[in-house]
C-alpha atoms as a PDB file:
ATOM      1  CA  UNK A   1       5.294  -5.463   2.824  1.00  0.00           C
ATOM      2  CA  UNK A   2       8.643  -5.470   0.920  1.00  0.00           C
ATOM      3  CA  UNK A   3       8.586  -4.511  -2.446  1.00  0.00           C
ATOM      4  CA  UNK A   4      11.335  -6.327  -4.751  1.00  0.00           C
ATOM      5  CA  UNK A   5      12.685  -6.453  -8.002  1.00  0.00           C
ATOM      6  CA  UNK A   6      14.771  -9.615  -8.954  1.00  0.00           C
ATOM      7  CA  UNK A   7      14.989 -10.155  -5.285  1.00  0.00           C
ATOM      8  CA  UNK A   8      16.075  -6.830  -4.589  1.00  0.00           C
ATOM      9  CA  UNK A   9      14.257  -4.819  -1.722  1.00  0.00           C
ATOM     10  CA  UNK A  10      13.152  -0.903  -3.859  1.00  0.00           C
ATOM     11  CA  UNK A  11      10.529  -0.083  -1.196  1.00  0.00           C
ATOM     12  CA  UNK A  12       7.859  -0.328   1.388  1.00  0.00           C
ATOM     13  CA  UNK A  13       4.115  -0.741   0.782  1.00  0.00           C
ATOM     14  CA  UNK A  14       2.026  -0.381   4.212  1.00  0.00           C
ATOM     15  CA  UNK A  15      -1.762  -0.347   3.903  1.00  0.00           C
ATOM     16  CA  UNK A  16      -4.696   0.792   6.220  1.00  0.00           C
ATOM     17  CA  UNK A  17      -8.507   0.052   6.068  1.00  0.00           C
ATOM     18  CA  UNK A  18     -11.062   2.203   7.109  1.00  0.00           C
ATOM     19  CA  UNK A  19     -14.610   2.588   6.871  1.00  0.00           C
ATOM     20  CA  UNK A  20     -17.285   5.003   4.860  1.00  0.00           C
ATOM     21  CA  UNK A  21     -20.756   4.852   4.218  1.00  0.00           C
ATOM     22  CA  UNK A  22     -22.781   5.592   1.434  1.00  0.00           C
ATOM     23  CA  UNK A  23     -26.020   7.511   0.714  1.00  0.00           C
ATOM     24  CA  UNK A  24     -27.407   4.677  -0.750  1.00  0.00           C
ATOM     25  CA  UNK A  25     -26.845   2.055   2.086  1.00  0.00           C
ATOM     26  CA  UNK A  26     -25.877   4.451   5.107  1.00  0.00           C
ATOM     27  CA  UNK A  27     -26.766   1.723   7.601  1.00  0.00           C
ATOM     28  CA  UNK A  28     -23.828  -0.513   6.097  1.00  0.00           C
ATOM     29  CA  UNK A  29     -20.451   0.327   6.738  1.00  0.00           C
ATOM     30  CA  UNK A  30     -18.312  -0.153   3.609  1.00  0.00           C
ATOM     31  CA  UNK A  31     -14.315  -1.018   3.560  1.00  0.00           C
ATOM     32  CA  UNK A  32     -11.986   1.575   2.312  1.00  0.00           C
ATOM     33  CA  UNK A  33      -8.317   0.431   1.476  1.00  0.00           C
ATOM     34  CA  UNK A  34      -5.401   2.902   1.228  1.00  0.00           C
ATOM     35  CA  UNK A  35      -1.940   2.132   0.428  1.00  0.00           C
ATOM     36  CA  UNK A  36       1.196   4.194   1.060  1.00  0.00           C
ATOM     37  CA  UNK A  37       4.737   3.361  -0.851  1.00  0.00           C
ATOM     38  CA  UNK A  38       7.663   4.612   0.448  1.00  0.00           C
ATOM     39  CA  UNK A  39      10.523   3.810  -1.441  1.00  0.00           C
ATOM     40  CA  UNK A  40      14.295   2.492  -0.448  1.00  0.00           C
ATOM     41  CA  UNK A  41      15.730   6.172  -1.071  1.00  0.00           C
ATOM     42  CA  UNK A  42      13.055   7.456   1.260  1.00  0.00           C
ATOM     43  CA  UNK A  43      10.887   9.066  -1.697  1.00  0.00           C
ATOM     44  CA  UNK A  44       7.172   8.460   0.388  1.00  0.00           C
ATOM     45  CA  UNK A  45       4.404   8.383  -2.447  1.00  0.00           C
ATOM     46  CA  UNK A  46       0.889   9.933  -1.887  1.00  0.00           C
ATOM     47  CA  UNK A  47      -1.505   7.325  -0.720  1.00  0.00           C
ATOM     48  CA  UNK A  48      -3.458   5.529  -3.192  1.00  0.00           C
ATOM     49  CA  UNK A  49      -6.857   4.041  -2.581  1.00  0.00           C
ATOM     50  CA  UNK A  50      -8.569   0.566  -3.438  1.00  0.00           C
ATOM     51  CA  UNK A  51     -12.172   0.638  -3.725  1.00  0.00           C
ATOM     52  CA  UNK A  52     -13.940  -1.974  -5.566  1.00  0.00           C
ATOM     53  CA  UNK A  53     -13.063  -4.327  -7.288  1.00  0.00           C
ATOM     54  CA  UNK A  54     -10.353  -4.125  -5.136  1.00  0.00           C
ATOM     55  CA  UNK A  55      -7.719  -4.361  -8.121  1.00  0.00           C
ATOM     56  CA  UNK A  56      -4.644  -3.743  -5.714  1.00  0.00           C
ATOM     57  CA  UNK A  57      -5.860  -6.004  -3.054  1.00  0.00           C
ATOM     58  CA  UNK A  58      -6.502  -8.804  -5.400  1.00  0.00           C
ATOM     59  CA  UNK A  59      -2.665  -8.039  -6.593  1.00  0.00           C
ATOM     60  CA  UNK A  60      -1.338  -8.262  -3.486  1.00  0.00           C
ATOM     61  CA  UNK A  61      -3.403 -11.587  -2.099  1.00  0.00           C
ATOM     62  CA  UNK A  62      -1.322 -13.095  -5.648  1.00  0.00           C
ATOM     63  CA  UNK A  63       2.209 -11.932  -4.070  1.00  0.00           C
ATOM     64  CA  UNK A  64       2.763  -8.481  -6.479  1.00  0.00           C
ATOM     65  CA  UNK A  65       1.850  -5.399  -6.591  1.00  0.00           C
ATOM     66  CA  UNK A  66       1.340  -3.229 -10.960  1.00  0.00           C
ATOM     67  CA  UNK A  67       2.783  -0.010  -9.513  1.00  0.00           C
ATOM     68  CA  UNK A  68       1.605   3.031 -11.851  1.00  0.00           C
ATOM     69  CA  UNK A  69       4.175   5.152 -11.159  1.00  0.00           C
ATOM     70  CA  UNK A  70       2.898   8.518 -10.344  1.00  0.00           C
ATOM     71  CA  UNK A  71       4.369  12.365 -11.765  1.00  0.00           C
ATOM     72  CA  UNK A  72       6.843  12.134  -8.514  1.00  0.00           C
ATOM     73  CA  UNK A  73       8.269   9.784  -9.473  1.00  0.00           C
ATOM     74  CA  UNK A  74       8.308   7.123 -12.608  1.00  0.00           C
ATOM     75  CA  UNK A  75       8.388   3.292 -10.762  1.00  0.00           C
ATOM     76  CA  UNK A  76       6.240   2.263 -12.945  1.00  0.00           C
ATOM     77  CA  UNK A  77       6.558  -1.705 -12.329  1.00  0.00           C
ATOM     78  CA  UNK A  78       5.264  -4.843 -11.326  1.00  0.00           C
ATOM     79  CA  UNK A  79       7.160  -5.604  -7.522  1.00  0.00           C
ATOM     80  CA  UNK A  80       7.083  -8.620  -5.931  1.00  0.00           C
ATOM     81  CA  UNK A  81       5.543  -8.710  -2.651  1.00  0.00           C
ATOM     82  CA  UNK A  82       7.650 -10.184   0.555  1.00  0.00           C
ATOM     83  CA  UNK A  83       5.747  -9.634   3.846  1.00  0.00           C
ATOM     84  CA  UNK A  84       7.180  -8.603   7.022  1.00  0.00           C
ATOM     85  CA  UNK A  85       6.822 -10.469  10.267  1.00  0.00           C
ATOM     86  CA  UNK A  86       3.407  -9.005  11.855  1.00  0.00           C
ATOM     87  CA  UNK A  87       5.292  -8.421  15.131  1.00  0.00           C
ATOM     88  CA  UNK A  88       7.650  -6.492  13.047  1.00  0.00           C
ATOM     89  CA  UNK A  89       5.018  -4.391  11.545  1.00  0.00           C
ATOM     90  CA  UNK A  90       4.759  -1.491  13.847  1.00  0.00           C
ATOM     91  CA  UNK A  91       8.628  -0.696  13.862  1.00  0.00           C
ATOM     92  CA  UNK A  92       8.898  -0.794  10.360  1.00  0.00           C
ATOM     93  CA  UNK A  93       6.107   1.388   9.917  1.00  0.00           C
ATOM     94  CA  UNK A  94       8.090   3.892  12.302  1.00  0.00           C
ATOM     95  CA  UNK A  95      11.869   3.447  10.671  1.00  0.00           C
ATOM     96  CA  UNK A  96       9.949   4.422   6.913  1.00  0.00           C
ATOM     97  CA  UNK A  97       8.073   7.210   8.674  1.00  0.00           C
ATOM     98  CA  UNK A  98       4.733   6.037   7.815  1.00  0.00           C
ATOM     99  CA  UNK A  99       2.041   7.663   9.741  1.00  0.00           C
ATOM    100  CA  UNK A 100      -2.089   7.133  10.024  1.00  0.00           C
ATOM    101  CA  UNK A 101      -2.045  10.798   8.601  1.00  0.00           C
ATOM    102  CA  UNK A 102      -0.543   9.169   4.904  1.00  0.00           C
ATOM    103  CA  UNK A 103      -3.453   7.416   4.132  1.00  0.00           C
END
């Protein structure tokens, strides 16, 4: 996913979902959500993870995404989500350097 500004690409947002179980239901896998930003000047943010209720999910499904901004760096914003082509997907993930490692 592109992440815009006024229609201006800032940065990258690729996300991964994985699975964990619990104690309390260990026969039921459970969805875990991790996002990594990269941003336009390269800056690659630690991956951030969405657990219920799935705030950043739910952000994204609406076409944004409330960025906190972290103590790298201060992006603190609300981005506009563009997506990229699924069969574009994979390169992009390689040209920003994102690997499974980030999340």
């Amino acid at each position: 996913m592109v992440l815009t500004q006024d229609g201006r690409p800032l940065g990258h947002v690729a996300t991964s979902l994985g699975q964990f179980r619990t104690p309390f239901a260990p026969l039921t896998p459970q969805p875990w959500i991790w996002l990594v930003v990269v941003w336009a000047d390269g800056v690659k943010e630690r991956a951030v993870e969405d657990y219920p209720p799935w705030s950043y999910v739910a952000e994204i499904r609406q076409g944004y995404l409330e960025w906190p901004g972290t103590s790298r760096t201060d992006r603190a914003g609300r981005y506009q989500i563009e997506w990229v082509a699924p069969e574009q997907a994979h390169a992009e993930r390689e040209r920003l350097g994102i690997r499974p490692e980030d999340s």
